[in-house]
Protein backbone atom coordinates (compact mmCIF):
# COMPACT_ATOMS: atom_id res chain seq x y z
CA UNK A 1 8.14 -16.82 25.95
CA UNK A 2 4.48 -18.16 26.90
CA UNK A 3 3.14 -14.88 25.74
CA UNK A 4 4.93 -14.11 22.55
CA UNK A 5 4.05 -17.69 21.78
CA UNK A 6 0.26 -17.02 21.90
CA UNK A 7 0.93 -13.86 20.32
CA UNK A 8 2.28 -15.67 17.70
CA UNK A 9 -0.40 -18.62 17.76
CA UNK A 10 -3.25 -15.26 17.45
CA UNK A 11 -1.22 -13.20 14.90
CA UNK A 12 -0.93 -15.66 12.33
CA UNK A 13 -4.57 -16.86 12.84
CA UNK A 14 -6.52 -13.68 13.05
CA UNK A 15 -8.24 -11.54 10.27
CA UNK A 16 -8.60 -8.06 9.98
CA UNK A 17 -12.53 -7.33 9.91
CA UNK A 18 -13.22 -3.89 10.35
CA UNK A 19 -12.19 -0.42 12.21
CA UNK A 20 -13.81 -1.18 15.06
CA UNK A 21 -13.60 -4.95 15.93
CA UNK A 22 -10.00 -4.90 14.07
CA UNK A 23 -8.81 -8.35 14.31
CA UNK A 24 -10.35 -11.90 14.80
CA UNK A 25 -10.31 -15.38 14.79
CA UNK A 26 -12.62 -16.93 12.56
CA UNK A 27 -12.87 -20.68 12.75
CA UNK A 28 -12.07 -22.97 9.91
CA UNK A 29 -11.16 -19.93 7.74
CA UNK A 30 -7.73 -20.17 9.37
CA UNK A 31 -7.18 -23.69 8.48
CA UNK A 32 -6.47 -22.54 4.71
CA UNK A 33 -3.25 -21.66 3.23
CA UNK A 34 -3.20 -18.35 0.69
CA UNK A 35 -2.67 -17.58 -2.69
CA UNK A 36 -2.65 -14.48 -4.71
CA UNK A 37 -2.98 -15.76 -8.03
CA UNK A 38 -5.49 -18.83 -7.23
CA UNK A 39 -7.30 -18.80 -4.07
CA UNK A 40 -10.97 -20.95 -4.08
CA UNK A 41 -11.81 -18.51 -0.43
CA UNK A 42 -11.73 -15.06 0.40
CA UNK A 43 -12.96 -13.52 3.63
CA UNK A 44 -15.75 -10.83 3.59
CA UNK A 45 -17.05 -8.59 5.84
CA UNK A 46 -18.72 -5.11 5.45
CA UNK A 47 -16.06 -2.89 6.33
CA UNK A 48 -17.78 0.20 6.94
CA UNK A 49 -18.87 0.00 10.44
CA UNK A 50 -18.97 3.06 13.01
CA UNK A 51 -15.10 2.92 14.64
CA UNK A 52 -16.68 4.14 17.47
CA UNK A 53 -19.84 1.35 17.76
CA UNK A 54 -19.31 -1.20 15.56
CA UNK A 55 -22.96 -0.23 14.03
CA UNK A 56 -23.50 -1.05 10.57
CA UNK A 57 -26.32 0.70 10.19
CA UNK A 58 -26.87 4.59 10.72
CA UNK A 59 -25.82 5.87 14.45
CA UNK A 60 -25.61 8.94 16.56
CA UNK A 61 -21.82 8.96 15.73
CA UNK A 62 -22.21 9.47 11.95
CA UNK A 63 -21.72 12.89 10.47
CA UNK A 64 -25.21 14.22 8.36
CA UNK A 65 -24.19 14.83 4.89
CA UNK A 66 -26.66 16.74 2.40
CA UNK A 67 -27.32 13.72 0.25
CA UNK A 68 -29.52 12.68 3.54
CA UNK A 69 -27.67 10.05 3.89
CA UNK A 70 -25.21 10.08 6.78
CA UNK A 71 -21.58 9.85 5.29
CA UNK A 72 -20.20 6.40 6.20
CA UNK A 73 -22.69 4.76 4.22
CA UNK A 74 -23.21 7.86 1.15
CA UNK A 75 -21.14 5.03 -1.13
CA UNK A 76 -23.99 2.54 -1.25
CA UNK A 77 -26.95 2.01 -3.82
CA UNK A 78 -30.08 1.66 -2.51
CA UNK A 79 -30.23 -2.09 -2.99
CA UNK A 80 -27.59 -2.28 -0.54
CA UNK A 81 -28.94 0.10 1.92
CA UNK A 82 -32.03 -1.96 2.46
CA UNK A 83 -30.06 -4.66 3.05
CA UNK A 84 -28.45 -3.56 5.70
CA UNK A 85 -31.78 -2.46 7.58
CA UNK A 86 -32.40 -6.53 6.86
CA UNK A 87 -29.69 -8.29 7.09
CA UNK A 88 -27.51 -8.94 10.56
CA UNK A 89 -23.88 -7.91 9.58
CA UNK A 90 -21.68 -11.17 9.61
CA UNK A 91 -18.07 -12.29 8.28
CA UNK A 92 -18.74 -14.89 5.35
CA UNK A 93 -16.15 -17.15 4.03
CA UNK A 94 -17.02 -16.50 0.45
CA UNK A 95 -16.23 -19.86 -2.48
CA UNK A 96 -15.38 -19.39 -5.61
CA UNK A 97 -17.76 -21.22 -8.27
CA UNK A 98 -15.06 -22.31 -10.33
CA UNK A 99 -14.76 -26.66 -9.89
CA UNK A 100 -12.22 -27.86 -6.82
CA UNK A 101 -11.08 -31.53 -7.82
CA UNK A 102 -10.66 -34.25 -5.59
CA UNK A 103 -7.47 -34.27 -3.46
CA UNK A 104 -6.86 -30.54 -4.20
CA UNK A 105 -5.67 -28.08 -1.64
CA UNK A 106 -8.38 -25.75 -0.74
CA UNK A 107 -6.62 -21.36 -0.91
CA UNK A 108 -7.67 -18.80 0.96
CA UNK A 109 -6.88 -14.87 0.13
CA UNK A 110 -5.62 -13.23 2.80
CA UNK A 111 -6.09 -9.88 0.81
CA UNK A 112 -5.05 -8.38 -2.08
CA UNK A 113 -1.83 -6.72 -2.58
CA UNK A 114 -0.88 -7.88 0.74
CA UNK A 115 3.02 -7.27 -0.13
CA UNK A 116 5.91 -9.96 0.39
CA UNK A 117 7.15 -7.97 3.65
CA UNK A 118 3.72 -8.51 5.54
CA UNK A 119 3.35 -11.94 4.32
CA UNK A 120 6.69 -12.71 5.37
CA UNK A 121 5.99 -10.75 9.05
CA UNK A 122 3.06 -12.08 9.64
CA UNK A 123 2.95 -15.63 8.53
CA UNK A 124 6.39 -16.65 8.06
CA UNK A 125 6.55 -17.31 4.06
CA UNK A 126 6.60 -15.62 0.55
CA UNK A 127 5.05 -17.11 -2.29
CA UNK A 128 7.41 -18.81 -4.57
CA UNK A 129 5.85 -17.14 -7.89
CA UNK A 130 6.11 -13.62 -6.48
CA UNK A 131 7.02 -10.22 -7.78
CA UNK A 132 6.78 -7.98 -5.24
CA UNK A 133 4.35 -6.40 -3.32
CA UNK A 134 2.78 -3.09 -2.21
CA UNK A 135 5.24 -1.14 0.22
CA UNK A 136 3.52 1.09 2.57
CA UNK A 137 5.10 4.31 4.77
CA UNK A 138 4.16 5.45 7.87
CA UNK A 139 2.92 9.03 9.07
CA UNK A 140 5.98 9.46 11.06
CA UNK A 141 7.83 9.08 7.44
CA UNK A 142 5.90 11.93 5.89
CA UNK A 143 6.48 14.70 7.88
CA UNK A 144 4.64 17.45 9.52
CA UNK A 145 1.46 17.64 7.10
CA UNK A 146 0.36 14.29 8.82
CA UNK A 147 -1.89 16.06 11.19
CA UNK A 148 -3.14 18.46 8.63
CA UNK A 149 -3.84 15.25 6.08
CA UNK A 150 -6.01 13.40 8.71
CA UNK A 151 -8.18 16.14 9.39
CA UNK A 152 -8.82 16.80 6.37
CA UNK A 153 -9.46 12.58 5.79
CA UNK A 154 -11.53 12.76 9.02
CA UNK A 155 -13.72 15.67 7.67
CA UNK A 156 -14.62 13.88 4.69
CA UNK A 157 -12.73 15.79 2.51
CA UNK A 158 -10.15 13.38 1.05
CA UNK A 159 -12.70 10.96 -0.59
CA UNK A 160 -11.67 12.34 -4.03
CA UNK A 161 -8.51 10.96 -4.29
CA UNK A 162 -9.35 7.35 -3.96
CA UNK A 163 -11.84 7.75 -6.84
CA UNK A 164 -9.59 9.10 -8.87
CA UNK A 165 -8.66 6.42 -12.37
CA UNK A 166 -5.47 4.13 -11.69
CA UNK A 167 -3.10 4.79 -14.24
CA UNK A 168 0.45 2.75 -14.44
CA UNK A 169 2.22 5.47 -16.08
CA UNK A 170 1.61 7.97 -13.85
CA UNK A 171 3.71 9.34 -10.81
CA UNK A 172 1.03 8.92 -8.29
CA UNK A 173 -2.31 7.99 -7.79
CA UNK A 174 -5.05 5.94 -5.88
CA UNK A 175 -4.67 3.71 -3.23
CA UNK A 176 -5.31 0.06 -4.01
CA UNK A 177 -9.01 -0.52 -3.53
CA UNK A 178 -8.78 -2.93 -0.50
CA UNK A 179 -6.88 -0.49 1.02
CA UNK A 180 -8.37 2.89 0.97
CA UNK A 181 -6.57 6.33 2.73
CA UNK A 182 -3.36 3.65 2.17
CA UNK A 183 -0.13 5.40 2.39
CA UNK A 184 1.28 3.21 -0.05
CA UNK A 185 3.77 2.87 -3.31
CA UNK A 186 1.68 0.20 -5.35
CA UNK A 187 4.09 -2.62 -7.45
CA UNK A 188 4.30 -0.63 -10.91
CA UNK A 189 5.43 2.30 -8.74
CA UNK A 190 2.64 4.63 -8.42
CA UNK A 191 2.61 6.24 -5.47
CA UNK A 192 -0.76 6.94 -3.54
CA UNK A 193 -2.39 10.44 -3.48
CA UNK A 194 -2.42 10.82 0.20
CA UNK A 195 1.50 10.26 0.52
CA UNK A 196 1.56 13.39 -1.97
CA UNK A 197 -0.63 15.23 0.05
CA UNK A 198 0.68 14.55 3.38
CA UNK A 199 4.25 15.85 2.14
CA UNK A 200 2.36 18.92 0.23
CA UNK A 201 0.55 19.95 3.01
CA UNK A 202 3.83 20.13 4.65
CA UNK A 203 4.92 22.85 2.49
CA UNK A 204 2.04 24.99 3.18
CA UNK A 205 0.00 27.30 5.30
CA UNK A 206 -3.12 26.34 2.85
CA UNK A 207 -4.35 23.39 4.43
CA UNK A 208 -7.74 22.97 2.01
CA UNK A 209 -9.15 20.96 0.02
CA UNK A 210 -8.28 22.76 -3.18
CA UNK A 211 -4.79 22.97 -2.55
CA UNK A 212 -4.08 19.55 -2.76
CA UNK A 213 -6.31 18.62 -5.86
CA UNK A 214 -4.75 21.74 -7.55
CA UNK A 215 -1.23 20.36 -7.19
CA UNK A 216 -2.17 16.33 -7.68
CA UNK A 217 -3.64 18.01 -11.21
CA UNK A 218 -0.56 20.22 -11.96
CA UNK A 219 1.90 17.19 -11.16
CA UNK A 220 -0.19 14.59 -12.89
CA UNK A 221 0.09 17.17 -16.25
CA UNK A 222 3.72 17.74 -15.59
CA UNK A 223 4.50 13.81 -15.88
CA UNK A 224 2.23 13.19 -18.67
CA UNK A 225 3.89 16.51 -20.79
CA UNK A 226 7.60 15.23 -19.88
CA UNK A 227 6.33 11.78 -21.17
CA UNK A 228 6.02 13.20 -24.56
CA UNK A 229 8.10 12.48 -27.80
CA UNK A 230 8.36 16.36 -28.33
CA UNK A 231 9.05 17.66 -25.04
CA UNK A 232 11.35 20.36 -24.42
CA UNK A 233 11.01 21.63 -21.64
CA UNK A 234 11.72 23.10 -18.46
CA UNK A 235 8.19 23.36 -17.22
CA UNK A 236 7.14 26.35 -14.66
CA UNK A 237 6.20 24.02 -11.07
CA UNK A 238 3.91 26.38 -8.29
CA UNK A 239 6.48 26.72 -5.43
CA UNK A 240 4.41 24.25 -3.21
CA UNK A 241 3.68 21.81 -5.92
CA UNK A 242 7.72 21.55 -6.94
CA UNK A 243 8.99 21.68 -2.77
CA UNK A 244 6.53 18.76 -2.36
CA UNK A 245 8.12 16.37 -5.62
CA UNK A 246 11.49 16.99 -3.79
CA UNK A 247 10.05 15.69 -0.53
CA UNK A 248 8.73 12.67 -2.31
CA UNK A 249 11.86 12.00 -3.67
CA UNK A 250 13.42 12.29 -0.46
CA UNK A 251 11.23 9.86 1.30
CA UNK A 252 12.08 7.48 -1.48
CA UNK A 253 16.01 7.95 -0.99
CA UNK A 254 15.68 7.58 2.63
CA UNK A 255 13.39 4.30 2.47
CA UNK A 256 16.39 2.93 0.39
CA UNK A 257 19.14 4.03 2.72
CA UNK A 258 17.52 2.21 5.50
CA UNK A 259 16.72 -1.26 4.03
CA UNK A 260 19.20 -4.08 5.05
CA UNK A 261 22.40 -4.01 3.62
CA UNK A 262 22.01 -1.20 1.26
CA UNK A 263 25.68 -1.13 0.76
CA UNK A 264 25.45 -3.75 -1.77
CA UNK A 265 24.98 -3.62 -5.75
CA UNK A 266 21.83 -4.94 -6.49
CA UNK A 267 23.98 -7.93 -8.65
CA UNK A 268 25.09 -9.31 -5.38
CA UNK A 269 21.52 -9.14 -3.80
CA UNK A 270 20.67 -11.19 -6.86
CA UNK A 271 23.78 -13.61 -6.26
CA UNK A 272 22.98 -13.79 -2.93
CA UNK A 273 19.11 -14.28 -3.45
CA UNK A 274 19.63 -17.04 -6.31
CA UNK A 275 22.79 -19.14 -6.35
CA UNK A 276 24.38 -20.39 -3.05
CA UNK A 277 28.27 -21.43 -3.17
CA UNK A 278 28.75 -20.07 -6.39
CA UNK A 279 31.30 -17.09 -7.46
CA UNK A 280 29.53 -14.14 -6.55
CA UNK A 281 30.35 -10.48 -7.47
CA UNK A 282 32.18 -9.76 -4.62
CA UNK A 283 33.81 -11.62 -2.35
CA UNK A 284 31.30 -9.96 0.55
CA UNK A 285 28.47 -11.45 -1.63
CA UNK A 286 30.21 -15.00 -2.03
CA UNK A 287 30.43 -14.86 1.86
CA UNK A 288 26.73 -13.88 2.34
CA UNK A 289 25.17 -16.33 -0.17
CA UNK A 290 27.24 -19.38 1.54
CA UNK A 291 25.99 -18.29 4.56
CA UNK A 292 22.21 -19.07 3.32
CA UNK A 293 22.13 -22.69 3.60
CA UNK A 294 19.36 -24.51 2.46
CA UNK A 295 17.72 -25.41 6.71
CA UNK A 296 17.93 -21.27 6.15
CA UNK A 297 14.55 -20.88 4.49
CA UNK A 298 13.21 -17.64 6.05
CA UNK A 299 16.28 -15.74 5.65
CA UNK A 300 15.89 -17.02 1.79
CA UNK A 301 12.51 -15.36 2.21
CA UNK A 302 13.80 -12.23 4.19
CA UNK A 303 16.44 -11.15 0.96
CA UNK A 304 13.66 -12.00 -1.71
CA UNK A 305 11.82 -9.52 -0.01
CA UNK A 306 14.55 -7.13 -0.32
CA UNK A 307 15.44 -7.62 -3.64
CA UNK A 308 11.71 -6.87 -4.48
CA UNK A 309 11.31 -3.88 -2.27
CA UNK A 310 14.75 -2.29 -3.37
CA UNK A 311 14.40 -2.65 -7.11
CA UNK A 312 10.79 -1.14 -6.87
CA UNK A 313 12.10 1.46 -4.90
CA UNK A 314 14.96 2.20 -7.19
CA UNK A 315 12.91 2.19 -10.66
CA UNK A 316 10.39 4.59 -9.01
CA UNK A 317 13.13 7.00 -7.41
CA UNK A 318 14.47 7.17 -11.32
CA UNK A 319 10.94 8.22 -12.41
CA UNK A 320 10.81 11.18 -9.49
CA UNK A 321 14.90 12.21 -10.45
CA UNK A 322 13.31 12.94 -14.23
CA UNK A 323 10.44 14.93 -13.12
CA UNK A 324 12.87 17.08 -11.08
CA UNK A 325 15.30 16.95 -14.12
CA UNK A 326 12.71 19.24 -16.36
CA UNK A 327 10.65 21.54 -13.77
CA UNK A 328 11.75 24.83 -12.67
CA UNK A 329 10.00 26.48 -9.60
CA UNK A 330 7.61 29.50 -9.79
CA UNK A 331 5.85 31.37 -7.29
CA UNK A 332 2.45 30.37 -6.53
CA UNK A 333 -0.51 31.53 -8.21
């Protein structure tokens, strides 16, 4: 118990800096409470050190690029490259300029996006005004183009997708900007380009670069032409292309049939989640919310964060059934 208690004590304290220091306490910083929607703090750090080193400036690890600039640092202007030949590379506890009044609580951000679930995991609470949050999968969830996928991320190859424009009405996307490479399902649904391209590349013997942007494009066009007033459809889906839709489909059904007591209708989660001794839908819901007593704050917490998770999950499944509803497969080109 000694350990998991300073586990615990580190955990809930600690900040994630970079790839190669990872996590670490940072005095006073961990004395504030977050916010999403009005923190006066934020944490920053340059993020872009070697994994290997911890150097922030170039190192024999780095890969040349032809740019002459080595790759890990291609991203930054000028101004900024001199100032890392300058400046020693530090974690700042950055304040916002906007007035604090007396007596007010000083907020920290512990990130964007940082998703009910973690919150909840990691420091015991969810925000009272929260929606949601961004769900993320594993590699072990994606299948057998994993390996392919990180190869292709570790070869530089993959920078593409993150720079590609955010749009909420499309079927996938990039990964939120604090979280780059992110295999994640943001909250309006859009799924990240690299879970697509993980579960393409597991459809296919054509593990390049072109592949993968040739089948983002053709699903991207596919969504947008299904969107339309007029449409009539079926539209003609490259075998790979089509195979990998179903897979993300799949992943979303099976993320659903494993959250916590999937066997109820998402009115009794809501019963459960919002009224406690009142008639519920069922009498298996009436049972569960009386069971939620008010000293029961953190399972309170727990079933908002299911609620949240499954409805997101649910609306974006919908969105992947249509697709499917109005493509037919062809052979590649």
């Amino acid at each position: 118990m000694s350990y998991l208690y300073a586990y615990s004590l580190v955990c809930t304290r600690a900040f994630l800096i970079d790839l190669y220091h990872t996590v670490a306490m940072c005095p006073f910083a961990d004395l504030l409470n977050h916010s999403s929607s009005s923190a006066h703090t934020s944490l920053s750090a340059d993020d872009f050190v070697c994994h290997k080193c911890g150097s922030l400036r170039e190192c024999e690890h780095d890969i040349p690029s032809t740019s002459g600039i080595v790759r890990r640092l291609e991203h930054l202007s000028e101004k900024e490259l001199k100032r890392l030949s300058t400046e020693p590379d530090t974690v700042d506890l950055r304040i916002d300029k906007r007035r604090i009044r007396k007596g007010e609580e000083v907020l920290n951000s512990y990130g964007d996006n940082m998703g009910d679930g973690r919150l909840l995991t990691e420091w015991g609470f969810v925000e009272e005004d929260s929606t949601g949050g961004v769900i993320s999968f594993s590699v072990d969830e994606l299948g057998t183009g994993a390996q392919k996928w990180m190869e292709m991320v570790q070869a530089g190859e993959m920078g593409w997708a993150d720079q590609m424009v955010h749009d909420d009405e499309q079927l996938i996307g990039p990964s939120p900007e604090e979280r780059p490479l992110g295999l994640t399902l943001d909250t309006e649904g859009v799924m990240s380009v690299h879970i697509f391209a993980v579960l393409l590349l597991g459809q296919t013997t054509q593990n390049d670069n072109d592949t993968v942007k040739r089948s983002v494009e053709e699903l991207r066009n596919a969504w947008s032409a299904s969107e339309e007033e007029d449409f009539e459809g079926p539209l003609e889906m490259t075998r790979t292309t089509f195979a990998a839709v179903g897979e993300a489909y799949k992943l979303l059904e099976t993320r659903l049939a494993s959250l916590n007591r999937s066997d109820l209708r998402m009115d009794d989660l809501y019963e459960m989640r919002d009224v406690s001794g009142r008639t519920g839908r069922s009498e298996q819901a009436q049972a569960d919310a009386q069971s939620l007593s008010d000293d029961q704050p953190l399972q309170r917490m727990a079933l908002s964060v299911l609620v949240n998770e499954r409805r997101l999950l649910e609306t974006t499944k919908e969105k992947w059934s249509d697709l499917l509803a109005c493509i037919v497969c062809s052979e590649d080109i």
